[in-house]
C-alpha atoms as a PDB file:
ATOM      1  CA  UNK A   1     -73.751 -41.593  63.697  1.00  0.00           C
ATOM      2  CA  UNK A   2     -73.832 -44.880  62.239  1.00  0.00           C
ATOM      3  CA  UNK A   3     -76.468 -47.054  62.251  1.00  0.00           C
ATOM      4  CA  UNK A   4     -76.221 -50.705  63.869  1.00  0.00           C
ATOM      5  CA  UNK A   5     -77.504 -52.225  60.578  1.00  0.00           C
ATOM      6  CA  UNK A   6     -74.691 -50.205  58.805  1.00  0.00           C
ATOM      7  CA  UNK A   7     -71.978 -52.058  61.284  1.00  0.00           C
ATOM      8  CA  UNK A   8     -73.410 -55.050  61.496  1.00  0.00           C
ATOM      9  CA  UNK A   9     -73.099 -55.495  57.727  1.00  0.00           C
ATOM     10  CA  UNK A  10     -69.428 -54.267  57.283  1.00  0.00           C
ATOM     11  CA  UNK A  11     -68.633 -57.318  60.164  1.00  0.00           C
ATOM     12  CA  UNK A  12     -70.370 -59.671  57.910  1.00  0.00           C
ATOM     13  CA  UNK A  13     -69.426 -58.789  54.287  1.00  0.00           C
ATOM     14  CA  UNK A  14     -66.458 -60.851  53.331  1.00  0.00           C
ATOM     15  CA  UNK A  15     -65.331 -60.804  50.003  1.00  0.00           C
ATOM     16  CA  UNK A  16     -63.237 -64.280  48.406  1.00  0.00           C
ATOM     17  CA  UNK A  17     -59.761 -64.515  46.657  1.00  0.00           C
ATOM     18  CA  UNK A  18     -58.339 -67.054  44.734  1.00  0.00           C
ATOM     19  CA  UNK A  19     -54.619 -67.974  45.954  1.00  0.00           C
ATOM     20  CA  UNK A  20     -51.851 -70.966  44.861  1.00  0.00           C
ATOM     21  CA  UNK A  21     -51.015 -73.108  47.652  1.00  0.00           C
ATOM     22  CA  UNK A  22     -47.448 -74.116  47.281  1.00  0.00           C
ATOM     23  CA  UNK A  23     -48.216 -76.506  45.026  1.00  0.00           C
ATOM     24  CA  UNK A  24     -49.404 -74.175  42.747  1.00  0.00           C
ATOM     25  CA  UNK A  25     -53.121 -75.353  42.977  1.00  0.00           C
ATOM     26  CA  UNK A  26     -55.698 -72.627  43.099  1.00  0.00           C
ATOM     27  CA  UNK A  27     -57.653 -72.434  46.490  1.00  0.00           C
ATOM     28  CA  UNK A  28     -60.406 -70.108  47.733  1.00  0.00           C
ATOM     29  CA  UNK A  29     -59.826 -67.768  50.611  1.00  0.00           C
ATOM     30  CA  UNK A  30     -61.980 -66.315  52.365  1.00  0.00           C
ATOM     31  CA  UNK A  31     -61.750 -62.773  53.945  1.00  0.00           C
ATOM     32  CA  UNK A  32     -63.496 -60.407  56.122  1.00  0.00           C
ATOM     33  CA  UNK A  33     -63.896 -57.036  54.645  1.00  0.00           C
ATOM     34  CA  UNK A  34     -63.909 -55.022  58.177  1.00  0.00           C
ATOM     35  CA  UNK A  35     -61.662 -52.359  59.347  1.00  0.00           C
ATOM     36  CA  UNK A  36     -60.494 -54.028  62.494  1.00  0.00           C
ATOM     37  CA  UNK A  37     -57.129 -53.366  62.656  1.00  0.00           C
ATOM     38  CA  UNK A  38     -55.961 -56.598  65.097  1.00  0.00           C
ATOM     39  CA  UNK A  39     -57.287 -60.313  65.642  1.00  0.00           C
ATOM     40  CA  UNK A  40     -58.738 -61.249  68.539  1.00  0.00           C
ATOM     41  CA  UNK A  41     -56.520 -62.850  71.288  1.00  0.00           C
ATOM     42  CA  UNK A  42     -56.338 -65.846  73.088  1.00  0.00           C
ATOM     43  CA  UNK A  43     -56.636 -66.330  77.198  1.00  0.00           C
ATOM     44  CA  UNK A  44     -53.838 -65.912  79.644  1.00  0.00           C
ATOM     45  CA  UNK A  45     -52.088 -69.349  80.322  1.00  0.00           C
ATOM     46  CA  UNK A  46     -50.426 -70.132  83.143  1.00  0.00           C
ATOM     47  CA  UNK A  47     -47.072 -71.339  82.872  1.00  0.00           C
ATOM     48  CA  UNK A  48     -46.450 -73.826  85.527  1.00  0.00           C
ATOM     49  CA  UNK A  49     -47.648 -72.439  89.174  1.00  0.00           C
ATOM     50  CA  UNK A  50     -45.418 -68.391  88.973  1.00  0.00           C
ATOM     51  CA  UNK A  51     -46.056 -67.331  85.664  1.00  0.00           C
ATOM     52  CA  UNK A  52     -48.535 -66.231  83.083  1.00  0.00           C
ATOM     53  CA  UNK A  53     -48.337 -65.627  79.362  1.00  0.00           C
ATOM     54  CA  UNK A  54     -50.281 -64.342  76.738  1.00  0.00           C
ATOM     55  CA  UNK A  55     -49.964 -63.864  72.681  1.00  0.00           C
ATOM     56  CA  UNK A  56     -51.387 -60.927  70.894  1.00  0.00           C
ATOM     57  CA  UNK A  57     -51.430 -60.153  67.314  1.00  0.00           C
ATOM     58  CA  UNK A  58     -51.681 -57.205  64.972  1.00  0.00           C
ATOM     59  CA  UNK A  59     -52.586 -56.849  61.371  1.00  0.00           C
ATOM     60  CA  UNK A  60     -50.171 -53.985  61.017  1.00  0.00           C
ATOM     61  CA  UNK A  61     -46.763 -52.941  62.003  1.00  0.00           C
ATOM     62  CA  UNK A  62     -48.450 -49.068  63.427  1.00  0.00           C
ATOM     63  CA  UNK A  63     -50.456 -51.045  65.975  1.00  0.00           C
ATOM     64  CA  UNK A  64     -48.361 -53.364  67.311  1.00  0.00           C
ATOM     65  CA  UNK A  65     -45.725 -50.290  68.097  1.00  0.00           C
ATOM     66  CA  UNK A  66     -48.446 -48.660  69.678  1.00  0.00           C
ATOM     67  CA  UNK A  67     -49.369 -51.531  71.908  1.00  0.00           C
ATOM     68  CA  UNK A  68     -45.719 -52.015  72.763  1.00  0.00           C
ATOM     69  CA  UNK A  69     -45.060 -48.331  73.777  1.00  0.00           C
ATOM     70  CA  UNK A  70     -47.900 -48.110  76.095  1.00  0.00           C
ATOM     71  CA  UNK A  71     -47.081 -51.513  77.656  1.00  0.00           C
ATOM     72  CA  UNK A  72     -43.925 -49.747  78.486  1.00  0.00           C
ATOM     73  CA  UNK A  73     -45.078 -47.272  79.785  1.00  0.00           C
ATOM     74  CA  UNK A  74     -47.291 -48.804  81.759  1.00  0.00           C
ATOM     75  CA  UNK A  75     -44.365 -50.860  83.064  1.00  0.00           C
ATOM     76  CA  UNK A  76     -42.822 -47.855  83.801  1.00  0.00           C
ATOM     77  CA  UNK A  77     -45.321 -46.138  86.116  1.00  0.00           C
ATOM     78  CA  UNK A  78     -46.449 -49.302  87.894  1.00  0.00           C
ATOM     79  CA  UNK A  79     -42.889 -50.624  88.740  1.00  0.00           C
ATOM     80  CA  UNK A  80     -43.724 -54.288  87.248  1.00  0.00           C
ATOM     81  CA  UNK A  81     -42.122 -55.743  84.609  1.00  0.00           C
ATOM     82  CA  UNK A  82     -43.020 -58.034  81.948  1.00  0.00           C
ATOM     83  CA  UNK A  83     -40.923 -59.980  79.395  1.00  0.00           C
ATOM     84  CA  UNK A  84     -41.489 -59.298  76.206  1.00  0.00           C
ATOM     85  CA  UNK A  85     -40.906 -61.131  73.192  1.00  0.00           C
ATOM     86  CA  UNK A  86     -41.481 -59.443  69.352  1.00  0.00           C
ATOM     87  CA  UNK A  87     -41.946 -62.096  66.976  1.00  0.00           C
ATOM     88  CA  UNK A  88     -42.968 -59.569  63.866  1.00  0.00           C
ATOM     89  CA  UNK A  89     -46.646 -59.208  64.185  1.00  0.00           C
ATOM     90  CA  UNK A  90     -46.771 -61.289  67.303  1.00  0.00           C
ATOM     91  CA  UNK A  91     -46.331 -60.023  70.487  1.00  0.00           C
ATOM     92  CA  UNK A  92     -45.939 -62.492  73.682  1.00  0.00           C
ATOM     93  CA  UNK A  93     -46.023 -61.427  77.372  1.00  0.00           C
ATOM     94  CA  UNK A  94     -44.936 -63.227  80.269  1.00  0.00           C
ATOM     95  CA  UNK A  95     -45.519 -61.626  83.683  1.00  0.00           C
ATOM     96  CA  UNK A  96     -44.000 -63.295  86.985  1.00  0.00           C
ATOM     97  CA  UNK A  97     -42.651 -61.499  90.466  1.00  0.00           C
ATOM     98  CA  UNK A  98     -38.961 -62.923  90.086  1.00  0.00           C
ATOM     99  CA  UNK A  99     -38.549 -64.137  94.124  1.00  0.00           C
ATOM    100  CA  UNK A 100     -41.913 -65.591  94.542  1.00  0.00           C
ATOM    101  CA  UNK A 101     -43.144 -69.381  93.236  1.00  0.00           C
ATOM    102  CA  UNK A 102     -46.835 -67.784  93.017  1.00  0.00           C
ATOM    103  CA  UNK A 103     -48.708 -65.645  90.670  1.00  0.00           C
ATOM    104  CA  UNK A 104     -49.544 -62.197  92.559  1.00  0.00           C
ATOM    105  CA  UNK A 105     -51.847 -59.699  92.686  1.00  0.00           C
ATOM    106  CA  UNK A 106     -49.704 -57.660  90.708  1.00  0.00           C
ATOM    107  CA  UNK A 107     -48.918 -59.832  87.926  1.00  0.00           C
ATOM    108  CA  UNK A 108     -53.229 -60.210  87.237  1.00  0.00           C
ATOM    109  CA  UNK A 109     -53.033 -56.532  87.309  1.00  0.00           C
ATOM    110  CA  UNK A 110     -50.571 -56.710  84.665  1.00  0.00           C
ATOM    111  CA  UNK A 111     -52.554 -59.178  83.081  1.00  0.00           C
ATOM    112  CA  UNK A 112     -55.753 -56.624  83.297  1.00  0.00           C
ATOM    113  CA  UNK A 113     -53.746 -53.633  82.044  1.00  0.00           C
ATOM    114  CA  UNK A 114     -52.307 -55.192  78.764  1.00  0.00           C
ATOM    115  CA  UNK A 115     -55.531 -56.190  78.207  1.00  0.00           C
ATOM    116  CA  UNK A 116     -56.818 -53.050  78.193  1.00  0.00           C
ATOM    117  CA  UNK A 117     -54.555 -51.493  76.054  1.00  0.00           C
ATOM    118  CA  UNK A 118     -54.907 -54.389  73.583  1.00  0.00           C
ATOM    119  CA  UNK A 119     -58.663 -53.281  73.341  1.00  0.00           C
ATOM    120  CA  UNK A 120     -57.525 -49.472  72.961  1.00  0.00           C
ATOM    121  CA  UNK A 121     -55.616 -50.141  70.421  1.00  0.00           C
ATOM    122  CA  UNK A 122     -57.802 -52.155  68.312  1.00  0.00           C
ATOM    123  CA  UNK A 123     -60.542 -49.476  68.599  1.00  0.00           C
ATOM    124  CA  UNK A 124     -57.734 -46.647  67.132  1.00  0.00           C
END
């Protein structure tokens, strides 16, 4: 078992590199030296009063596919569907009941469930 120190310091170390902007001048990055394999995501937005949306990204091609297949498959036992739009690392959900001018209980549920597998994901 690790100890908290131990994780603590891997979140912390970052380690610089020196890039060209694109006009060729040299310009210090910074970057995190961690193994987490996604960024953190923003809120759910609501898109006008019957819809909400929501962007997550992925460092890596393995996760996002992961994320995606268990969305669907959540989809798939719950009988709610999302739209979903793959924008390479990028994936955006937008959940609405298609008859009603509300947001429903269902589509927070939605809303709870991606979440969740957003988090399971990043932990793998």
């Amino acid at each position: 078992m690790k100890k908290i120190s131990t994780l603590v310091e891997n979140y912390i170390v970052r380690r610089t590199t020196t890039m060209l902007d694109d006009r060729n001048t040299p310009i210090r990055v910074v970057t995190s030296n961690t193994d987490t394999p996604l960024k953190p995501s923003n809120r759910w937005e609501k898109i006008g009063k019957r819809a909400l949306s929501k962007r997550f990204e992925f460092r890596d091609y393995e996760h996002r596919d992961m994320f995606i297949g268990d969305v669907l498959e959540f989809e798939k036992n719950c009988g709610h569907r999302g739209r979903l739009m793959i924008d390479d690392l990028v994936v955006t959900i937008e959940i609405s009941t298609k008859d009603l001018d509300v947001i429903t209980d269902l589509d927070q549920e939605y809303a709870k469930e991606t979440d969740i597998i957003y988090r399971e994901v990043c932990y793998i």
